[in-house]
N, C-alpha and C. Protein backbone atom coordinates (compact mmCIF):
# COMPACT_ATOMS: atom_id res chain seq x y z
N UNK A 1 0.84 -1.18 0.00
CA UNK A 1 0.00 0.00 0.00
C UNK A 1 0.88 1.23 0.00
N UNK A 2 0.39 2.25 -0.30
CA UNK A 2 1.00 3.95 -0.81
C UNK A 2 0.02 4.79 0.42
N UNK A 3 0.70 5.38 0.95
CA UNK A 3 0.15 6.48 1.87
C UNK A 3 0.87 7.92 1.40
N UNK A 4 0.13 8.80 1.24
CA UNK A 4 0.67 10.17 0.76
C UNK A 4 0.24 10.64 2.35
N UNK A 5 1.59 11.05 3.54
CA UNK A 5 1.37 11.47 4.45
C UNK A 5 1.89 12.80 4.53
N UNK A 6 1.23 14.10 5.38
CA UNK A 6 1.45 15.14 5.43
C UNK A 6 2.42 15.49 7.02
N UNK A 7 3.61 16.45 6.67
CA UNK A 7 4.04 16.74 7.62
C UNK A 7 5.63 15.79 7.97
N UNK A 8 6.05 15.27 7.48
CA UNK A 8 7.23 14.14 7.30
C UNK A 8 8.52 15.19 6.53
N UNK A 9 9.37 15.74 7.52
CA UNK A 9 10.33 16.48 6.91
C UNK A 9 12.06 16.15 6.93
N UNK A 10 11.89 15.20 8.00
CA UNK A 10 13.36 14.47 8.42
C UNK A 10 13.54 13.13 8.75
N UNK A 11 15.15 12.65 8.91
CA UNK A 11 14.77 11.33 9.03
C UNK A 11 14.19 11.10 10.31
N UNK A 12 13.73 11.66 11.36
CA UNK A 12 13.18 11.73 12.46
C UNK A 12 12.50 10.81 12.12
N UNK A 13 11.27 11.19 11.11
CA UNK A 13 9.92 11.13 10.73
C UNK A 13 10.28 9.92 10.00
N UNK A 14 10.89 10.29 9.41
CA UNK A 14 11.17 8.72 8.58
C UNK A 14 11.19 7.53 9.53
N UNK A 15 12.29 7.31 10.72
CA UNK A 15 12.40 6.62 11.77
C UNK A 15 10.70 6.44 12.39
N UNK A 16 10.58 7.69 12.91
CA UNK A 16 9.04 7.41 13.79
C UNK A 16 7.91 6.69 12.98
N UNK A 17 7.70 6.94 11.46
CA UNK A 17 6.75 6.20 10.76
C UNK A 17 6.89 5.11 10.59
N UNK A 18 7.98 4.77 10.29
CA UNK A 18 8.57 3.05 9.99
C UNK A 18 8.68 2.58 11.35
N UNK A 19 8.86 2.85 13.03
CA UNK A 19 8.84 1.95 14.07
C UNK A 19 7.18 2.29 14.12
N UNK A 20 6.21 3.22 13.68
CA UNK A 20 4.75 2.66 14.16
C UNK A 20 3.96 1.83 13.15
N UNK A 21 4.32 2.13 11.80
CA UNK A 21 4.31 0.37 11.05
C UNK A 21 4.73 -0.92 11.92
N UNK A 22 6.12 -0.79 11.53
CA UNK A 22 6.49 -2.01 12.02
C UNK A 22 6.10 -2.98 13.86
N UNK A 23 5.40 -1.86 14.87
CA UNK A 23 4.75 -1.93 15.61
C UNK A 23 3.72 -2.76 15.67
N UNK A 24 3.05 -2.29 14.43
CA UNK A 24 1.67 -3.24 13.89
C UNK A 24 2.14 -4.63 13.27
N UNK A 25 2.88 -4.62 12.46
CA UNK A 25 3.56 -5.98 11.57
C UNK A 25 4.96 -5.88 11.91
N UNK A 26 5.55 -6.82 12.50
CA UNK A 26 6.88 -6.39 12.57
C UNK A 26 8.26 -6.92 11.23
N UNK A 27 7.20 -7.46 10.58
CA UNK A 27 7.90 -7.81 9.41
C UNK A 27 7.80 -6.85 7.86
N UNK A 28 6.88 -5.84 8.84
CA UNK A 28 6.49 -5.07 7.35
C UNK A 28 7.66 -4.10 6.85
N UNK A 29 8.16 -4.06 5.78
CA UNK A 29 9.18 -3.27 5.00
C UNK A 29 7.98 -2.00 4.46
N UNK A 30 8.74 -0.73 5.06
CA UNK A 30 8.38 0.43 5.02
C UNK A 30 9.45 1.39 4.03
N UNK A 31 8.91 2.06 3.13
CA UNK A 31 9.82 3.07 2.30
C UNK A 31 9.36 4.14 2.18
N UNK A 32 10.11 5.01 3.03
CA UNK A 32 9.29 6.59 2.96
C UNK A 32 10.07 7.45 2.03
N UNK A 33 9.31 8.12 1.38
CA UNK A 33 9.92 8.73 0.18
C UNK A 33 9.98 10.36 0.75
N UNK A 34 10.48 11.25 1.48
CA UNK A 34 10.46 12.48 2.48
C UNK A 34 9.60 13.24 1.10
N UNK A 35 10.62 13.44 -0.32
CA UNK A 35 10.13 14.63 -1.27
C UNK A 35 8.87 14.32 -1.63
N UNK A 36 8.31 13.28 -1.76
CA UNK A 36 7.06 12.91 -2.24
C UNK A 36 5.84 13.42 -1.00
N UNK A 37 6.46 12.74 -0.27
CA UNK A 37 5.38 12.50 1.37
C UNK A 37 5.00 10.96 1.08
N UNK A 38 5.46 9.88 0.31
CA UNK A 38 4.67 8.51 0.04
C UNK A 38 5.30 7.79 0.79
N UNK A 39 4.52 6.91 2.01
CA UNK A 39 5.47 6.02 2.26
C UNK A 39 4.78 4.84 1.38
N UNK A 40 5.61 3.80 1.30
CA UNK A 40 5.27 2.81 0.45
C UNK A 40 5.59 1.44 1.96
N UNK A 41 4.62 0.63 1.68
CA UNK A 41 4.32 -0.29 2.98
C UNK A 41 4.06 -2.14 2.09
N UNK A 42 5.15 -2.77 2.88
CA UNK A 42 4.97 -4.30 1.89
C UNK A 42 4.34 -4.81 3.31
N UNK A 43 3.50 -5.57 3.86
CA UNK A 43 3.04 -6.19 4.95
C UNK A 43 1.63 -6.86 5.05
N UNK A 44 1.45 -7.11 6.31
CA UNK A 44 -0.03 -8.05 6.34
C UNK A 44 -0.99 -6.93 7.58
N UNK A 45 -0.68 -6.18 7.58
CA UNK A 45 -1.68 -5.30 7.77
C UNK A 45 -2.06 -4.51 6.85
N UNK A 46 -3.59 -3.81 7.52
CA UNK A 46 -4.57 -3.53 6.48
C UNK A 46 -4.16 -1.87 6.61
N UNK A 47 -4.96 -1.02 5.02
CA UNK A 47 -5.00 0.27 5.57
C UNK A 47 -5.25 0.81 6.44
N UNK A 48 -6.67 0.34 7.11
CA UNK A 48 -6.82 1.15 8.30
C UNK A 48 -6.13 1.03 9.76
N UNK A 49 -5.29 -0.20 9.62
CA UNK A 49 -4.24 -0.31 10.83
C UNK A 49 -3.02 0.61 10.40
N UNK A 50 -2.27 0.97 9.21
CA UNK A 50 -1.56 1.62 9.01
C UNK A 50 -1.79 3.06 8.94
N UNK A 51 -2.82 3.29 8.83
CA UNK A 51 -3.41 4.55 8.94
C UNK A 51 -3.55 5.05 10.21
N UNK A 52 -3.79 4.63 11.40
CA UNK A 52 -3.89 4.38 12.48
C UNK A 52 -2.86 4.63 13.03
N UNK A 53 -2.04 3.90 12.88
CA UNK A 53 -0.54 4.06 13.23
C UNK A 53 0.43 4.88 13.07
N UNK A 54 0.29 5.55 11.85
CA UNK A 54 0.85 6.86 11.56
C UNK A 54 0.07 8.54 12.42
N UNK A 55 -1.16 8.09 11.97
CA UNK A 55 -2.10 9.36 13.32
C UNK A 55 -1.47 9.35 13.75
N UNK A 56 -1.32 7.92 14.77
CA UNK A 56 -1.26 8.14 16.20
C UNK A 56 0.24 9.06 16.56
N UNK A 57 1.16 8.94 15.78
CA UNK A 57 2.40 9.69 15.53
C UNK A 57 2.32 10.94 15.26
N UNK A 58 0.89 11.55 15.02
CA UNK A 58 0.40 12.86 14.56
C UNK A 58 0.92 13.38 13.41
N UNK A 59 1.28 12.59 12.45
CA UNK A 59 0.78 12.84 11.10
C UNK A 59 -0.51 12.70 10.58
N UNK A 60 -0.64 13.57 9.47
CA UNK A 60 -2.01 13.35 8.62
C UNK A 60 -1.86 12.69 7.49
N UNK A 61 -2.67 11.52 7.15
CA UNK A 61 -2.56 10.96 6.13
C UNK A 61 -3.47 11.91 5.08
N UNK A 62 -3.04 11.81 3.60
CA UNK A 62 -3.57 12.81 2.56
C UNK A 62 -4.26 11.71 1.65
N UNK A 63 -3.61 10.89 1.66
CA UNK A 63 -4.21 10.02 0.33
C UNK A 63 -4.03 8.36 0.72
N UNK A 64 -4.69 7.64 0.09
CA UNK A 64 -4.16 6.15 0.36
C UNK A 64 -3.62 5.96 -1.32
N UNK A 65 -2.70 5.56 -1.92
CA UNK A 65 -2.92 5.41 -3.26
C UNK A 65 -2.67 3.80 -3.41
N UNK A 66 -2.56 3.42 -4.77
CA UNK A 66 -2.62 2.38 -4.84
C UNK A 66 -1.51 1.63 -5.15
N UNK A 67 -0.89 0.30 -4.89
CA UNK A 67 0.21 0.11 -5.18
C UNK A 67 0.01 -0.63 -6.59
N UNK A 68 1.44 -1.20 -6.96
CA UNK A 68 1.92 -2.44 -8.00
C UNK A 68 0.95 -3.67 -7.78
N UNK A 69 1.01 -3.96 -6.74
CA UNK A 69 0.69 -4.73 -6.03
C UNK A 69 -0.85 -4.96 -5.53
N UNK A 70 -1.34 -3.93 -5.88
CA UNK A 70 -3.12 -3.47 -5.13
C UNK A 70 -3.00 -3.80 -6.75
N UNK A 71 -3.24 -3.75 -8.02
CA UNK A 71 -3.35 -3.35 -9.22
C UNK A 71 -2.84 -4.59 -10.16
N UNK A 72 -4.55 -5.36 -10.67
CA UNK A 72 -4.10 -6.52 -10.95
C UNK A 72 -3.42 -6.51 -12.96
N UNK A 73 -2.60 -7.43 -12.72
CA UNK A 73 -1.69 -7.22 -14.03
C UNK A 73 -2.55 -7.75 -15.69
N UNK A 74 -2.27 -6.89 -16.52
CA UNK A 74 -2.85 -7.21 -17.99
C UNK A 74 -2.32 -8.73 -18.14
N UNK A 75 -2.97 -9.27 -19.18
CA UNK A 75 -2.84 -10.78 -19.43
C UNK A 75 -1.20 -10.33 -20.24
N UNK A 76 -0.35 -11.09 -20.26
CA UNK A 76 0.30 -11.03 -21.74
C UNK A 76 -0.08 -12.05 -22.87
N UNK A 77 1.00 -12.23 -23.74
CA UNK A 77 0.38 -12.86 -24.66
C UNK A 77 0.90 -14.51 -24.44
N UNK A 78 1.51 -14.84 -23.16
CA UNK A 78 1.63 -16.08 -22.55
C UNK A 78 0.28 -16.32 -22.29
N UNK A 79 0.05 -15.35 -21.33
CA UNK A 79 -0.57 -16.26 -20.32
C UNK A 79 -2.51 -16.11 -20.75
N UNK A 80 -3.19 -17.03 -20.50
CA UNK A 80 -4.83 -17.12 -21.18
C UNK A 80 -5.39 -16.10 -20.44
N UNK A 81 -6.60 -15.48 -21.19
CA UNK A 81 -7.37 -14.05 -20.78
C UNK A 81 -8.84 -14.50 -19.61
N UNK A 82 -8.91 -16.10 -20.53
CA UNK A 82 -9.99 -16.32 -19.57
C UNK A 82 -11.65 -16.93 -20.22
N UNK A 83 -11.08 -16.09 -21.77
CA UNK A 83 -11.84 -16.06 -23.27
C UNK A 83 -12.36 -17.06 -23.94
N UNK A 84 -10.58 -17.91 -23.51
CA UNK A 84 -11.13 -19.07 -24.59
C UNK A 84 -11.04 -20.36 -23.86
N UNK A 85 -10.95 -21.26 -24.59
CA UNK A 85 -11.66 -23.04 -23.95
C UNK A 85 -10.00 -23.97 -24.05
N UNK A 86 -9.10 -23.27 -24.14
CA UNK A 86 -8.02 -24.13 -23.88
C UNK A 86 -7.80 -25.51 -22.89
């Protein structure tokens, strides 16, 4: 998942967002992008626990966006569409 969070200006913030993720999942790999405001989140918690978790740090979340990963992939020309009776 993609969080566009407001207010994240140092690695402070960087540190404090990634230990209240990883709080929730402790296996979750967190990538905060400072110039963007995106952190990017690989884990088994849901948005609204990560969302949660950053508040509570008193940031504002701005956006949830969507990842690679949220966003299911076009067929190629391997793999069947679904179409036909193979």
């Amino acid at each position: 998942m993609n969080l566009v969070v407001e207010g994240m200006t140092c690695g402070h913030c960087v540190r404090t967002v990634t230990q209240a993720i990883q709080a929730v999942d402790p296996h979750a790999l967190v990538d905060v992008d400072l110039s963007s405001g995106v952190v990017k989140i690989v884990g088994q918690l849901a948005v609204e626990q990560a969302v949660e978790a950053i508040q509570r740090q008193g940031y504002v979340i701005a956006a949830a966006l969507p990842s690679e990963a949220d966003t299911p992939a076009a067929p190629t020309a391997s793999s069947c569409c679904g179409g036909c009776h193979r």
